[in-house]
N, C-alpha and C. Protein backbone atom coordinates (compact mmCIF):
# COMPACT_ATOMS: atom_id res chain seq x y z
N UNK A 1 17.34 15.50 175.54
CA UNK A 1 18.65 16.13 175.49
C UNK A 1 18.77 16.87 174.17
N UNK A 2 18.66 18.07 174.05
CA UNK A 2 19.25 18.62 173.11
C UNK A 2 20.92 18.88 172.44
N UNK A 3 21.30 18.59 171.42
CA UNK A 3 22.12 18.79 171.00
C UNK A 3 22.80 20.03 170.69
N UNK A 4 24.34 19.96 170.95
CA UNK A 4 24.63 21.84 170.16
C UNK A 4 24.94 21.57 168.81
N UNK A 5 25.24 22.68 168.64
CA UNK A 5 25.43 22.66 166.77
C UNK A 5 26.79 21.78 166.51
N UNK A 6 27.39 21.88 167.24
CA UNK A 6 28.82 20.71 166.87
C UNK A 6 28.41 19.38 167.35
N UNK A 7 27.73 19.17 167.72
CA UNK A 7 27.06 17.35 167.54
C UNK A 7 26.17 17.35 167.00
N UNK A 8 25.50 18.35 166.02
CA UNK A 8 24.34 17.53 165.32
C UNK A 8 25.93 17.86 163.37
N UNK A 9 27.24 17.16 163.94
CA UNK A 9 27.58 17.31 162.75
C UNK A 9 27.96 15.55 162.29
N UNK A 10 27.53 15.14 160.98
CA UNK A 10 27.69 13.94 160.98
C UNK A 10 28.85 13.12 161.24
N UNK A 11 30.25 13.45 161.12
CA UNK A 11 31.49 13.32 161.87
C UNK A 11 30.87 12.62 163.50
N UNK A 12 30.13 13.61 164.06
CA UNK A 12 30.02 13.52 165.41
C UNK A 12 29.15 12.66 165.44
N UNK A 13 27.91 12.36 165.25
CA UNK A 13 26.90 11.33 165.14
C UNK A 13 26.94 10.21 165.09
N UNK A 14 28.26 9.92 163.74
CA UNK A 14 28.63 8.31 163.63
C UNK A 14 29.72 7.95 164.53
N UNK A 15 29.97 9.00 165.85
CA UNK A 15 31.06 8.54 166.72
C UNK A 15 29.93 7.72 168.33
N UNK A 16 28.53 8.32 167.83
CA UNK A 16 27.42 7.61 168.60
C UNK A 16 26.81 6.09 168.67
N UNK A 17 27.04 5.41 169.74
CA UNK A 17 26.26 4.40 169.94
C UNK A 17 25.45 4.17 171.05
N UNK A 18 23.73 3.46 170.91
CA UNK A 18 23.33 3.27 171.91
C UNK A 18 23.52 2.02 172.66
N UNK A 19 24.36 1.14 172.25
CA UNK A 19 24.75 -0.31 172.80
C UNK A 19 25.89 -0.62 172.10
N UNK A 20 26.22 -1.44 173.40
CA UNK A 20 27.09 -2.56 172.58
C UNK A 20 26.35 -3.76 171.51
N UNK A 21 27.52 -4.08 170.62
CA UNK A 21 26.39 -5.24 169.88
C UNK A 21 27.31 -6.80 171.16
N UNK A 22 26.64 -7.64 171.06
CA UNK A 22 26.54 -9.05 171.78
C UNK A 22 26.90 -10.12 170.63
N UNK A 23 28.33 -11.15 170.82
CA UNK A 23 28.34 -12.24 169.80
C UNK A 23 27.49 -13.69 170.46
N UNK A 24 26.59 -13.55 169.01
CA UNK A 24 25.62 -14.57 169.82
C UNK A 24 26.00 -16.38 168.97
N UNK A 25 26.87 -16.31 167.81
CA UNK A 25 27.08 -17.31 167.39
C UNK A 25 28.66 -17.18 166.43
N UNK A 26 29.56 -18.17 166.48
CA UNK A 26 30.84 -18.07 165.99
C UNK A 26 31.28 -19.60 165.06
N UNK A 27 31.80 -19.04 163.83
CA UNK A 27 32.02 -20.27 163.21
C UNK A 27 33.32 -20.53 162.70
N UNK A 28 34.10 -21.23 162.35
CA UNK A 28 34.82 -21.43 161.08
C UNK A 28 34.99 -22.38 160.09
N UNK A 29 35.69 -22.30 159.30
CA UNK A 29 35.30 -23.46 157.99
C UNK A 29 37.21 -23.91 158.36
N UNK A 30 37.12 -25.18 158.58
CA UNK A 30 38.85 -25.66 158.28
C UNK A 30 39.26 -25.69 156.59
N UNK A 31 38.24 -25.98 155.81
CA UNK A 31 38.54 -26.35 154.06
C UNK A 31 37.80 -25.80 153.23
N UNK A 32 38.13 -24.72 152.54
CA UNK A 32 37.27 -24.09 151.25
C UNK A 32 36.08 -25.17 151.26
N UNK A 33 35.13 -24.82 150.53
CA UNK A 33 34.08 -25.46 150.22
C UNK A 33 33.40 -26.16 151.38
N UNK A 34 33.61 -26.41 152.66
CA UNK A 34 33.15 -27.40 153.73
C UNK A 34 32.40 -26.09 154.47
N UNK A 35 30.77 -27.01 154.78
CA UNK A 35 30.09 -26.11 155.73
C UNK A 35 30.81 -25.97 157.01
N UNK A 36 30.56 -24.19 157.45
CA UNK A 36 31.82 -23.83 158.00
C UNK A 36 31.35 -25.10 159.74
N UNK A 37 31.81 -25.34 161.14
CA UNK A 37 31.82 -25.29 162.11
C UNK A 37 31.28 -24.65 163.40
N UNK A 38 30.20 -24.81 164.06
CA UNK A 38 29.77 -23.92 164.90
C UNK A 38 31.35 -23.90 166.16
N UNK A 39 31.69 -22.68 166.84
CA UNK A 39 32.84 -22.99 167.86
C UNK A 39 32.08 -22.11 169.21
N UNK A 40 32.60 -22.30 170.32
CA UNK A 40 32.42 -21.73 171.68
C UNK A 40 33.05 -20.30 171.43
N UNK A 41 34.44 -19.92 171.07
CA UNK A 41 35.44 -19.37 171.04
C UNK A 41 36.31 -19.54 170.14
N UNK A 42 37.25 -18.57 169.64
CA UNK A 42 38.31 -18.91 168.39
C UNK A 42 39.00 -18.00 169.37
N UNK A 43 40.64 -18.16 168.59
CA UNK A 43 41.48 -17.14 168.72
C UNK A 43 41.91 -16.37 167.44
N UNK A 44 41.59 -14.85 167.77
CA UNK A 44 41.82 -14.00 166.85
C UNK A 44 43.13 -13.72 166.41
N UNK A 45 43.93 -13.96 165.31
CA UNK A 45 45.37 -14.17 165.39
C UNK A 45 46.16 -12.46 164.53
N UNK A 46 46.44 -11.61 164.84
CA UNK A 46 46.70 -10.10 164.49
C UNK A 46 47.39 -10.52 162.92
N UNK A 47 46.65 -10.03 161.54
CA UNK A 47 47.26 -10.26 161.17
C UNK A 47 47.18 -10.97 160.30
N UNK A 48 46.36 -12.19 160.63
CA UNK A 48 46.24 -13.06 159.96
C UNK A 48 45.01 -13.96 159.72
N UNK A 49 43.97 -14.27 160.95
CA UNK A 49 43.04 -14.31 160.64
C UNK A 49 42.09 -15.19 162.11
N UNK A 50 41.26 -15.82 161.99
CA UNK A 50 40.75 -16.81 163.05
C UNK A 50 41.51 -17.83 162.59
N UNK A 51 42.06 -18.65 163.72
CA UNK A 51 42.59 -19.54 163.92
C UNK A 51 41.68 -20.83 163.99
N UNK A 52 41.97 -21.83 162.81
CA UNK A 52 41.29 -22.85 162.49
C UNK A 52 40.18 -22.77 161.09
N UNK A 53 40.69 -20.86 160.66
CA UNK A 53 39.77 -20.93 159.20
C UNK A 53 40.50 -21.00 158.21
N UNK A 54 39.78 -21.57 157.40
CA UNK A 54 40.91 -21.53 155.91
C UNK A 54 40.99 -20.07 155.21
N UNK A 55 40.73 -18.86 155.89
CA UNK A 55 40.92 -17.68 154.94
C UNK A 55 42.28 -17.29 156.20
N UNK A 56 42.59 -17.87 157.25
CA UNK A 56 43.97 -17.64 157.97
C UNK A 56 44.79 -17.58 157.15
N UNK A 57 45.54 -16.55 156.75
CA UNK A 57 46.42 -16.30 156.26
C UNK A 57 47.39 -15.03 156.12
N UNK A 58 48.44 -14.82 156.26
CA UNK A 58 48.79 -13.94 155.69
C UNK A 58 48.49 -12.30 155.42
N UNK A 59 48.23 -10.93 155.62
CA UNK A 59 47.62 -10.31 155.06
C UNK A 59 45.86 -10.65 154.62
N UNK A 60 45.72 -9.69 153.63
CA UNK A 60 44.41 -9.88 153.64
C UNK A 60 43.54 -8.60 154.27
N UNK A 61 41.95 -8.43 153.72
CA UNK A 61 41.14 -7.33 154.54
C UNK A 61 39.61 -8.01 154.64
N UNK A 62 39.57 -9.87 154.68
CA UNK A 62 38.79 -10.48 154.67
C UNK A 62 39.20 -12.04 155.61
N UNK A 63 39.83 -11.16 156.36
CA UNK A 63 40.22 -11.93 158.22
C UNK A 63 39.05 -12.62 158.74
N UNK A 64 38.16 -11.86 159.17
CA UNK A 64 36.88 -12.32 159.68
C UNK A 64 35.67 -11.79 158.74
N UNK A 65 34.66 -12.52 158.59
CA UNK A 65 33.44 -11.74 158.43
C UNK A 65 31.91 -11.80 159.37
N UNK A 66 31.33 -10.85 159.43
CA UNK A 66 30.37 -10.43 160.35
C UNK A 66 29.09 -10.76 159.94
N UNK A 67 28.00 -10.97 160.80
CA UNK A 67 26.62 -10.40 159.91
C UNK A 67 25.79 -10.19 161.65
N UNK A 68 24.47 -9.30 161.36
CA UNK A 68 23.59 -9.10 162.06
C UNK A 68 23.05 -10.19 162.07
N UNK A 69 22.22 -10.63 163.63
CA UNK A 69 21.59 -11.20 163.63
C UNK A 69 19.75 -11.09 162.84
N UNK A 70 19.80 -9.79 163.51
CA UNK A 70 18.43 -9.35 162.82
C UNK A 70 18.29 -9.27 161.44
N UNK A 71 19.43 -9.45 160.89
CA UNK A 71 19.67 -9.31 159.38
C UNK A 71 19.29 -10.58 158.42
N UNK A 72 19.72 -11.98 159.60
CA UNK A 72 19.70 -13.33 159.35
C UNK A 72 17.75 -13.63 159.39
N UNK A 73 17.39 -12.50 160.55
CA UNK A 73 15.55 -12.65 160.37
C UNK A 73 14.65 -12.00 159.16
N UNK A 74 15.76 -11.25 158.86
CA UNK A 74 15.04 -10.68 157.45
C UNK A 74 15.40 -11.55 156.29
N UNK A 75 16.45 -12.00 156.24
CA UNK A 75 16.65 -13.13 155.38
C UNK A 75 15.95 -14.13 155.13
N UNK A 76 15.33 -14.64 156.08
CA UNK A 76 14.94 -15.55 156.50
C UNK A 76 13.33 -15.63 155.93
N UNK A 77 12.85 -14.36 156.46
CA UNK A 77 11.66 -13.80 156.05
C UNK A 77 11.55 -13.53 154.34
N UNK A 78 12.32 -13.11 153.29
CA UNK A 78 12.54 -13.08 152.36
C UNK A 78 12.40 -13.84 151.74
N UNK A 79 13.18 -15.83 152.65
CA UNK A 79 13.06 -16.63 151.26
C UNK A 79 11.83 -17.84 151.69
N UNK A 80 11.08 -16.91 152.91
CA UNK A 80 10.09 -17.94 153.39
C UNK A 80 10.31 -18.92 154.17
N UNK A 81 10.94 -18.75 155.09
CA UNK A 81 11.49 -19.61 156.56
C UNK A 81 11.30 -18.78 157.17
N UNK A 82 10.84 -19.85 158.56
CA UNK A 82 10.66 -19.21 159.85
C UNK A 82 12.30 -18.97 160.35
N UNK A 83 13.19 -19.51 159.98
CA UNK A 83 14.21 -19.03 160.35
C UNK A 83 15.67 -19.81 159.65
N UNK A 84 16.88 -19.20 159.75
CA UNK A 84 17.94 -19.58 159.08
C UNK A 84 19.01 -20.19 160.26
N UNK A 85 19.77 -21.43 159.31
CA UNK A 85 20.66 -21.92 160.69
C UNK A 85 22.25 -21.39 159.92
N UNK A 86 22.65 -20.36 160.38
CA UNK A 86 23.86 -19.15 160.68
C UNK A 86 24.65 -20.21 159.73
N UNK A 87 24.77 -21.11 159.60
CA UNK A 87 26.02 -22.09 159.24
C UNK A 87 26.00 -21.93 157.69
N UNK A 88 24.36 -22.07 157.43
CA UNK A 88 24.34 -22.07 155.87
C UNK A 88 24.69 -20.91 155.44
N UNK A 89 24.80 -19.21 156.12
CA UNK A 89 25.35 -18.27 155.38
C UNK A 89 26.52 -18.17 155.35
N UNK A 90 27.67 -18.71 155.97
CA UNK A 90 28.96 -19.06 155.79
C UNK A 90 30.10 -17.63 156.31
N UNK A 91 29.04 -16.94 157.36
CA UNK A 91 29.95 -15.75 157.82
C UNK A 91 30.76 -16.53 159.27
N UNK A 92 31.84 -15.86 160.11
CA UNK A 92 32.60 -16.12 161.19
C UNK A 92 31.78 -15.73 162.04
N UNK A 93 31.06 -14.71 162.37
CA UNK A 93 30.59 -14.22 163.90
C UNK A 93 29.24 -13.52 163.52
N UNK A 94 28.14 -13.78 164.11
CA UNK A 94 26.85 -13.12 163.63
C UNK A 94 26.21 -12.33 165.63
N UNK A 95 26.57 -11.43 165.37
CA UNK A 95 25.87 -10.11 166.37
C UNK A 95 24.81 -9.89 166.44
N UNK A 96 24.52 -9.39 167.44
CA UNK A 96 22.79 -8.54 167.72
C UNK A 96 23.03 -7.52 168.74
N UNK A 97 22.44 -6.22 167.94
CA UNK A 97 22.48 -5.01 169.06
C UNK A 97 23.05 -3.73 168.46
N UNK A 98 23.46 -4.30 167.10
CA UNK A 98 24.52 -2.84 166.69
C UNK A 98 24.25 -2.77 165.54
N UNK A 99 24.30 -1.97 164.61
CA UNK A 99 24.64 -1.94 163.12
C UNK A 99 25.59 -2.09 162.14
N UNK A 100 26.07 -3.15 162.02
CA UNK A 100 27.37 -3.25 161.58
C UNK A 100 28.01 -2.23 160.58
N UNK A 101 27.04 -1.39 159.67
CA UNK A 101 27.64 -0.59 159.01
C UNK A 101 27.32 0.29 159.77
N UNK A 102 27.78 0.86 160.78
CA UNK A 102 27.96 2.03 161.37
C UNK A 102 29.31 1.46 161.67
N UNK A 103 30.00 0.69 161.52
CA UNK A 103 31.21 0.58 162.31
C UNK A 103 32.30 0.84 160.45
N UNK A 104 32.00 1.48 159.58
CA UNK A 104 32.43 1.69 158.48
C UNK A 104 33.53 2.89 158.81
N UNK A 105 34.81 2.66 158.35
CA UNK A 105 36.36 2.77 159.01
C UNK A 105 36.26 3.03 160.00
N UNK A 106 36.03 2.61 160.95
CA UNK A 106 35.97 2.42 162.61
C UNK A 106 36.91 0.81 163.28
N UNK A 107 37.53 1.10 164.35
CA UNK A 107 38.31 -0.07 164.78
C UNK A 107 37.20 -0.51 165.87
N UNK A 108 36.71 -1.71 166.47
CA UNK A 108 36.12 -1.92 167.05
C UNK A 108 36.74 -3.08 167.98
N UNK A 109 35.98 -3.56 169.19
CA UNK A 109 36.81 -4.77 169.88
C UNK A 109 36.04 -5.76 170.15
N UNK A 110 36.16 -7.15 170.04
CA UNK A 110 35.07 -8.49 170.32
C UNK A 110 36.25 -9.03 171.42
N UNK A 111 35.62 -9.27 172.49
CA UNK A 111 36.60 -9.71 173.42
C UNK A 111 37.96 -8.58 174.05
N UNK A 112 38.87 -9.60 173.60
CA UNK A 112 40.31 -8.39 173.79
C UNK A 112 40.43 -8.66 172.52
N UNK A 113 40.21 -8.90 171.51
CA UNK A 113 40.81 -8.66 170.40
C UNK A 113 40.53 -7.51 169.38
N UNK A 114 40.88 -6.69 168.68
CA UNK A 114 40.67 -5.49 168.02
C UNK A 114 40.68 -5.54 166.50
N UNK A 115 39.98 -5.57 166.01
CA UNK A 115 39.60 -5.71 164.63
C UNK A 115 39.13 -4.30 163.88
N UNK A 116 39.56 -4.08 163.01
CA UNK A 116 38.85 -3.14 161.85
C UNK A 116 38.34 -2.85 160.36
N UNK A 117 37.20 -2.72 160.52
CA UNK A 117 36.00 -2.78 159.38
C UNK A 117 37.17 -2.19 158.15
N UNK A 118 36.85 -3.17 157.18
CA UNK A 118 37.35 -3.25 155.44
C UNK A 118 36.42 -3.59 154.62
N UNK A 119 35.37 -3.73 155.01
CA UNK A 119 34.54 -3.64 153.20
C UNK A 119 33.21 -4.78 153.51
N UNK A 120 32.13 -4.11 152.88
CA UNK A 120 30.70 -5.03 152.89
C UNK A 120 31.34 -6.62 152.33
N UNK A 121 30.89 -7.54 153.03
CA UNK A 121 30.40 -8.98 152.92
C UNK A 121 29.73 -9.49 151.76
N UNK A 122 29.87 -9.08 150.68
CA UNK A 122 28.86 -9.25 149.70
C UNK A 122 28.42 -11.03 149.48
N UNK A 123 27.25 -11.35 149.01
CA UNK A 123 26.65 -13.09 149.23
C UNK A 123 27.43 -13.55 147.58
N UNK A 124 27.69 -14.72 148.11
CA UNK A 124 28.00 -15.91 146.85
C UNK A 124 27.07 -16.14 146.28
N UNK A 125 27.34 -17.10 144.92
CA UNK A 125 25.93 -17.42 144.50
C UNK A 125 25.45 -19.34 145.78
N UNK A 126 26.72 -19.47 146.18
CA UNK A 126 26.20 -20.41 147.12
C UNK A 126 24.98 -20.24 148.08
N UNK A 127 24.56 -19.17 148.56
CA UNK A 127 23.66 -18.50 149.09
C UNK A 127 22.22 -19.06 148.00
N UNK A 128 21.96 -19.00 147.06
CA UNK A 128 20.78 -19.63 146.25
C UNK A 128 21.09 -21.07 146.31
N UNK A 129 22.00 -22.17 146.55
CA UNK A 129 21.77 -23.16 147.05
C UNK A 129 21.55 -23.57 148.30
N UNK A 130 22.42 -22.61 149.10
CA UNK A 130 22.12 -23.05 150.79
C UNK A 130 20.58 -22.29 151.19
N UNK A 131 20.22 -21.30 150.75
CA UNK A 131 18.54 -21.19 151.30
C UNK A 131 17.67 -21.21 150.27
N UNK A 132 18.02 -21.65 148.52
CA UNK A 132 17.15 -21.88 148.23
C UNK A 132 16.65 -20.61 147.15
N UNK A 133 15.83 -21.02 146.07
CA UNK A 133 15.64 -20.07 144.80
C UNK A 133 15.34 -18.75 145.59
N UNK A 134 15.95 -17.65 145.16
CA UNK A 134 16.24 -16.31 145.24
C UNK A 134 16.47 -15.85 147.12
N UNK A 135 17.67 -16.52 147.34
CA UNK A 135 18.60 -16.84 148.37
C UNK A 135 19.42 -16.22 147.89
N UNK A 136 20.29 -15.56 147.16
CA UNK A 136 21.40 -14.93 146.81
C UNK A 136 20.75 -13.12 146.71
N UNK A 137 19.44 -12.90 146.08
CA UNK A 137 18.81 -11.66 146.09
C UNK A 137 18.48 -10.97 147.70
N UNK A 138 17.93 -12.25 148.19
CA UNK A 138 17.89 -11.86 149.83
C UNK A 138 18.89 -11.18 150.38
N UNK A 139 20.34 -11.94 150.11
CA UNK A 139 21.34 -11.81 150.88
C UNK A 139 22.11 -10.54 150.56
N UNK A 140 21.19 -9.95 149.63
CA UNK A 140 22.20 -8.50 149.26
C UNK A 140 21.73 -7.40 149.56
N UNK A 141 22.72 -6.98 150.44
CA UNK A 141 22.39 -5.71 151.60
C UNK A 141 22.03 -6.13 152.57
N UNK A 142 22.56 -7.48 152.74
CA UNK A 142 22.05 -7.70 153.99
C UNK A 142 23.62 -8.86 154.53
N UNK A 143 24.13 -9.07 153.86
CA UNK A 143 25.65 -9.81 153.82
C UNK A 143 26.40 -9.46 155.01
N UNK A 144 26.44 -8.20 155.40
CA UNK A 144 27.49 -8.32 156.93
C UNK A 144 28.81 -7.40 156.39
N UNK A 145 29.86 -7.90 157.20
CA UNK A 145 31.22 -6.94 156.53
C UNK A 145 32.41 -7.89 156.71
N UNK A 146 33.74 -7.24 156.72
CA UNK A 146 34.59 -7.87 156.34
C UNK A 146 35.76 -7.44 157.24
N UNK A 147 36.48 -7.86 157.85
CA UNK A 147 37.19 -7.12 158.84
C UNK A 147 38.40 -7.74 158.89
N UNK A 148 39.75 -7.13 159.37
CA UNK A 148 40.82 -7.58 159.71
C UNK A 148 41.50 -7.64 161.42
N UNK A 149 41.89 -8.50 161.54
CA UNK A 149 42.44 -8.40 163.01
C UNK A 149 43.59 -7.47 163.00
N UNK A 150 43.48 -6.60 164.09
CA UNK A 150 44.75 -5.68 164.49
C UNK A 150 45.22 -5.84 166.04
N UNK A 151 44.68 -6.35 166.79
CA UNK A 151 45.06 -7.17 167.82
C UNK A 151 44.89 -8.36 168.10
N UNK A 152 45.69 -9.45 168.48
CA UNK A 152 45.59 -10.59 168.39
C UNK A 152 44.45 -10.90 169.63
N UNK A 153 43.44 -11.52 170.11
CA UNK A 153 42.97 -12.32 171.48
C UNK A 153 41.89 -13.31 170.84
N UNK A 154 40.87 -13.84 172.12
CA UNK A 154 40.53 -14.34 172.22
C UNK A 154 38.80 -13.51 171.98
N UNK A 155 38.23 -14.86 170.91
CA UNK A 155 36.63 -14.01 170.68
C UNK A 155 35.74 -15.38 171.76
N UNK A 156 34.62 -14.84 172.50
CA UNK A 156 33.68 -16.24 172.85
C UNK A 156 32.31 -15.63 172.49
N UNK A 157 31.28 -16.45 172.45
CA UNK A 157 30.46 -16.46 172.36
C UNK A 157 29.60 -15.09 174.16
N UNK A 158 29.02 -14.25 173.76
CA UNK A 158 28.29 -13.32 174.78
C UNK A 158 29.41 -12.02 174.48
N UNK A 159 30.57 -12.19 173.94
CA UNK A 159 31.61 -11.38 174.06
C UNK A 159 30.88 -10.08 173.49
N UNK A 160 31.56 -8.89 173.84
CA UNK A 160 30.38 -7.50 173.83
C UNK A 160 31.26 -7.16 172.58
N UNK A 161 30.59 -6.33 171.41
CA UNK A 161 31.45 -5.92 170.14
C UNK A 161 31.03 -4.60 170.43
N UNK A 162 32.47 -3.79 171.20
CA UNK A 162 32.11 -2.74 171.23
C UNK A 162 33.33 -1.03 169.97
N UNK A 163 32.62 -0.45 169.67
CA UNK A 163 33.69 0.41 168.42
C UNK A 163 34.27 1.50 169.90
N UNK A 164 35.64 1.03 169.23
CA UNK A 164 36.53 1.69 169.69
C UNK A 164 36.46 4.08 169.50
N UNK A 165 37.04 4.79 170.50
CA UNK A 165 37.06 5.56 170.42
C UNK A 165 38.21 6.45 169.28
N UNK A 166 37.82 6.89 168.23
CA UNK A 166 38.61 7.62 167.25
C UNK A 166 38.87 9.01 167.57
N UNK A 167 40.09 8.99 166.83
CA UNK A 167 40.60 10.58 167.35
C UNK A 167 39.92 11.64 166.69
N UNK A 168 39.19 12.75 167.21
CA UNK A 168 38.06 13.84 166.57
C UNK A 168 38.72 14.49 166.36
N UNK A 169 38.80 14.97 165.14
CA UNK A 169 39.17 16.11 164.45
C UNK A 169 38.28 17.55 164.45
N UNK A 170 38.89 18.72 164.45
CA UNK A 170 37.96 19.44 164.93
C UNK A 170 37.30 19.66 163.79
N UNK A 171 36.11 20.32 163.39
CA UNK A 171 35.19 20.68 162.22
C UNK A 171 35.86 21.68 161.50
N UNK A 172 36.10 21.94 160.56
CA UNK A 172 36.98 22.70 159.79
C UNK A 172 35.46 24.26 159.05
N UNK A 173 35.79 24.97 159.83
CA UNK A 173 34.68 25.92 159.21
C UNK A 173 33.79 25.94 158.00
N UNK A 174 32.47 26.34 158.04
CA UNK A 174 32.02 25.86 156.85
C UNK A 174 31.48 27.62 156.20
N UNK A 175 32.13 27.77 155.10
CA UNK A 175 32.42 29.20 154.94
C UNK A 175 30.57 29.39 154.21
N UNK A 176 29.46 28.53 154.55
CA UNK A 176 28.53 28.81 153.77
C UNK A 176 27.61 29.00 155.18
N UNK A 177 28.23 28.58 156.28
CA UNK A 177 27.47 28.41 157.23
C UNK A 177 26.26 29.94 157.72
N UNK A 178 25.45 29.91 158.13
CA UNK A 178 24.61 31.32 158.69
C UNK A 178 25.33 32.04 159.33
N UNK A 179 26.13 31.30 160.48
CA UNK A 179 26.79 32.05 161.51
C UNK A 179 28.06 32.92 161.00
N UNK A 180 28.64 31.92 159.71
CA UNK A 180 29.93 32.44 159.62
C UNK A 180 29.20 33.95 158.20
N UNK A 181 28.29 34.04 157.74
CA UNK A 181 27.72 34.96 156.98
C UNK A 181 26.96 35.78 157.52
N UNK A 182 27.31 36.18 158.89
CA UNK A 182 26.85 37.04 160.11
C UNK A 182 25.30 36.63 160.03
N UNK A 183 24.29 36.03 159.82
CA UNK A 183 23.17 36.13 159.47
C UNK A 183 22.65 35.39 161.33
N UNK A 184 23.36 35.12 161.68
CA UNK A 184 23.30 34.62 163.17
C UNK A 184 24.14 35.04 164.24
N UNK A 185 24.03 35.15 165.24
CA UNK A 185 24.79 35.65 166.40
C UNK A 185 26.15 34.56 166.96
């Protein structure tokens, strides 16, 4: 499929996905400091946060946080494990299938509930105790994101995380362009 010149514009590109991403594991922590809870399902509360975590609260742009799954295999690979158990990185919902930073100011939906991307996940230094000497170096750039609920529902486990459709603005002429410097038809 070839593209026309108004979709190969990056505006248009990052409105592209080839999948949905898939929630393949969901957690929460009831008490600061306590390894968080594996759950079936939470309820996403608009607003305020997953219901049953201790960052529920109030406001906030660190409601839920995310990570790739494939992200958790590179991690993993980094500090010399065959593999990591999701609990010790201390995120809410870990995906496979999408890129989570492609969903950067984008509203997206897990279930019926509607959430939107606020800011990289950056790792604690708890991360060098839970996997171990240079466990915190691993985990950077590779941390996940940070999101707020804007519709209240229900998240489960298989639930499809799919980014919502944004309103396109049209391309605003680019006065350097070939075409617009007659040099093209």
């Amino acid at each position: 499929m070839r593209l026309s010149l108004e979709q190969k514009t990056i505006p248009y590109l990052t409105t592209q996905f080839s999948q949905a991403g898939k929630v393949v594991f969901i957690s929460i922590r009831p008490e600061r400091g306590e390894l968080p809870q594996a759950v079936q399902e939470v309820n996403a509360i608009e607003g305020i946060g997953l219901e049953g975590d201790h960052y529920a609260s109030k406001g906030g742009k660190r409601q839920v946080t995310l990570i790739q799954a494939e992200h958790i295999k590179a991690v993993a690979s980094m500090v010399g494990q065959a593999e990591i158990d999701p609990l010790l990185l201390r995120r809410n919902i870990v995906v496979e299938g999408i890129n989570l930073q492609s969903l950067k100011g984008k509203k997206f939906r897990i279930g019926n509930a509607v959430l939107e991307h606020t800011g990289d996940c950056h790792p604690c230094s708890r991360m060098e105790e839970n996997l171990g000497n240079g466990g915190y170096n691993a985990m950077r750039g590779h941390g996940g994101i940070t999101a707020r609920i804007l519709t209240s529902g229900l998240i489960s486990l298989d639930d499809k995380l799919s980014p919502m459709e944004q309103p396109q603005e049209s391309p605003s002429p680019n006065p350097h362009s070939a075409t617009d410097q007659g040099l093209l038809p």
